[in-house]
Protein backbone atom coordinates (compact mmCIF):
# COMPACT_ATOMS: atom_id res chain seq x y z
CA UNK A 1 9.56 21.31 28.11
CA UNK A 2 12.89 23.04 27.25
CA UNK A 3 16.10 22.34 28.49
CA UNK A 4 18.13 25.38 29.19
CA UNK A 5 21.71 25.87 30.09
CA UNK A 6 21.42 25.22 33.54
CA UNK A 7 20.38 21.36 33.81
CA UNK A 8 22.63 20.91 30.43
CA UNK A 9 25.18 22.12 32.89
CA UNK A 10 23.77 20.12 35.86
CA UNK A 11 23.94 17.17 33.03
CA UNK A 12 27.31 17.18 32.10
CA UNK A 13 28.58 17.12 35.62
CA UNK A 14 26.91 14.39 37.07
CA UNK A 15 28.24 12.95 33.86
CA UNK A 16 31.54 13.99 34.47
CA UNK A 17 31.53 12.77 38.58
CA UNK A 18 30.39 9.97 37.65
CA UNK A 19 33.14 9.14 35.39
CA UNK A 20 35.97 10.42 37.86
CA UNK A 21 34.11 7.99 40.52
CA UNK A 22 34.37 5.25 38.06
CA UNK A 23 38.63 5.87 37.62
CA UNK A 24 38.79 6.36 41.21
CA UNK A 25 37.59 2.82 42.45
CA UNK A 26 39.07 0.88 39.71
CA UNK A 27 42.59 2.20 41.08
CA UNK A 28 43.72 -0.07 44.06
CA UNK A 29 43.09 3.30 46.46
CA UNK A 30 39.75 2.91 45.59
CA UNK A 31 39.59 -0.90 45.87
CA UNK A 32 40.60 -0.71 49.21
CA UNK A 33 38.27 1.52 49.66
CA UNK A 34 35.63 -0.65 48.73
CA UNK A 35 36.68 -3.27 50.94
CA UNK A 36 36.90 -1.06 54.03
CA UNK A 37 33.22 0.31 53.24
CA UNK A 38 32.16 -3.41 52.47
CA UNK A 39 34.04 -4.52 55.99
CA UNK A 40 32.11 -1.87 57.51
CA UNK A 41 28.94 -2.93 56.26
CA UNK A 42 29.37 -6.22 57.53
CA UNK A 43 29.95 -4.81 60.76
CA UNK A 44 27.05 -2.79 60.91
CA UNK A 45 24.40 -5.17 59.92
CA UNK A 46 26.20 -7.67 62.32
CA UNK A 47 25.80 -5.04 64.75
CA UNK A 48 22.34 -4.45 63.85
CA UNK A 49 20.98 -7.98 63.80
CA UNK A 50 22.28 -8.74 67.34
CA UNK A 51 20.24 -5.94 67.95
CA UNK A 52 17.44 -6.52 66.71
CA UNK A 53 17.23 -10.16 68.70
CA UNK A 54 18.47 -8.47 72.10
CA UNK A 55 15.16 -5.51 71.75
CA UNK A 56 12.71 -7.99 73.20
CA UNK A 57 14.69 -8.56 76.35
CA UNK A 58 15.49 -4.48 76.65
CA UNK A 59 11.90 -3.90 76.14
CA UNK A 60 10.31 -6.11 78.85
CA UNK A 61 13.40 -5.15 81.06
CA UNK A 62 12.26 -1.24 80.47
CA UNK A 63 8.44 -2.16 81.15
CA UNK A 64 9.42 -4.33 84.62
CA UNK A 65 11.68 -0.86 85.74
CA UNK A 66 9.24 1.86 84.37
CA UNK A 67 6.48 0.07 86.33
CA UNK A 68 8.50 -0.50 89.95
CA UNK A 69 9.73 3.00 89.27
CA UNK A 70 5.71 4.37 88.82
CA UNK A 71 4.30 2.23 91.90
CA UNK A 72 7.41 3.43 93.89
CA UNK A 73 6.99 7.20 93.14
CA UNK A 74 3.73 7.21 92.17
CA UNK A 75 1.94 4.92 94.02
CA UNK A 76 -1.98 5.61 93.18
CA UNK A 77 -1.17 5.79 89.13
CA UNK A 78 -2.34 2.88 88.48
CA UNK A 79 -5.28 2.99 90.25
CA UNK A 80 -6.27 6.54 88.22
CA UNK A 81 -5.06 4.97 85.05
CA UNK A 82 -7.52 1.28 85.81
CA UNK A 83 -10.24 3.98 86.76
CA UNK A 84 -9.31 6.29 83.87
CA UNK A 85 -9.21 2.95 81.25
CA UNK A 86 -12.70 1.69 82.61
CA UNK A 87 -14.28 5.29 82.47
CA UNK A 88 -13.50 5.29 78.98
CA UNK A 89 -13.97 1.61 77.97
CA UNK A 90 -17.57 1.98 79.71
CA UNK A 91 -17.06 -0.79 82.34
CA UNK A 92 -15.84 1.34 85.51
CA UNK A 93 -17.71 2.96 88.76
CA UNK A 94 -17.85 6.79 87.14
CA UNK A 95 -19.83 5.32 83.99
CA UNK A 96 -22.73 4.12 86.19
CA UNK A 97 -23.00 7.67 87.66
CA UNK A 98 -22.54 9.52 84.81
CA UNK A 99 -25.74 10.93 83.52
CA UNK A 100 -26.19 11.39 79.63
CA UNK A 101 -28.19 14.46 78.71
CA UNK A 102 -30.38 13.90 75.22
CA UNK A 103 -29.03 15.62 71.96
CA UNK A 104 -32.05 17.59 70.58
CA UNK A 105 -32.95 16.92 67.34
CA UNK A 106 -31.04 19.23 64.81
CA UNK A 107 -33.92 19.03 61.91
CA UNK A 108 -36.98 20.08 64.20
């Protein structure tokens, strides 16, 4: 593998940002810096956790709308999706009708 000119380049000035970076946040511009990105951290996982514990309540609230708003615009969904879910399961009215033809053999 042979290194050419163009990652020795790439190299050298990821070397070289790196360093500036390094200057820049121990100056007290980039120390306050680092506390407004660490502040804002803080606030975002805050954010995040309180989140995460109101999702159940948001979820079950979505179901309990998404289901008034189906029976009130839709009202014989879930009738076609019990029906559809028992057709397919095996269980429902359509899978006693339903007449299987044989598969012929393939090796005969």
């Amino acid at each position: 593998m042979s290194i050419n000119a163009k990652h020795l380049a790439t190299f050298i000035l990821g070397a070289a940002a790196g360093v500036a970076a390094h200057k820049y946040l121990q100056s007290e511009e980039g120390e306050k810096l680092l506390e407004d990105l660490k502040t804002k951290a803080s606030d975002l996982k805050a954010e995040a956790e309180g989140a995460i514990d109101k999702a159940p309540e948001y979820f079950e609230e979505l179901k309990t709308k998404g289901s008034e708003v189906l029976k009130t615009n839709f009202p014989d969904a879930e009738t076609f999706f019990k029906d559809l879910y028992e057709k397919f399961v095996g269980k429902g009215p359509s899978s006693a009708t339903t007449e299987t033809t044989p598969v012929p053999d393939p090796i005969s």
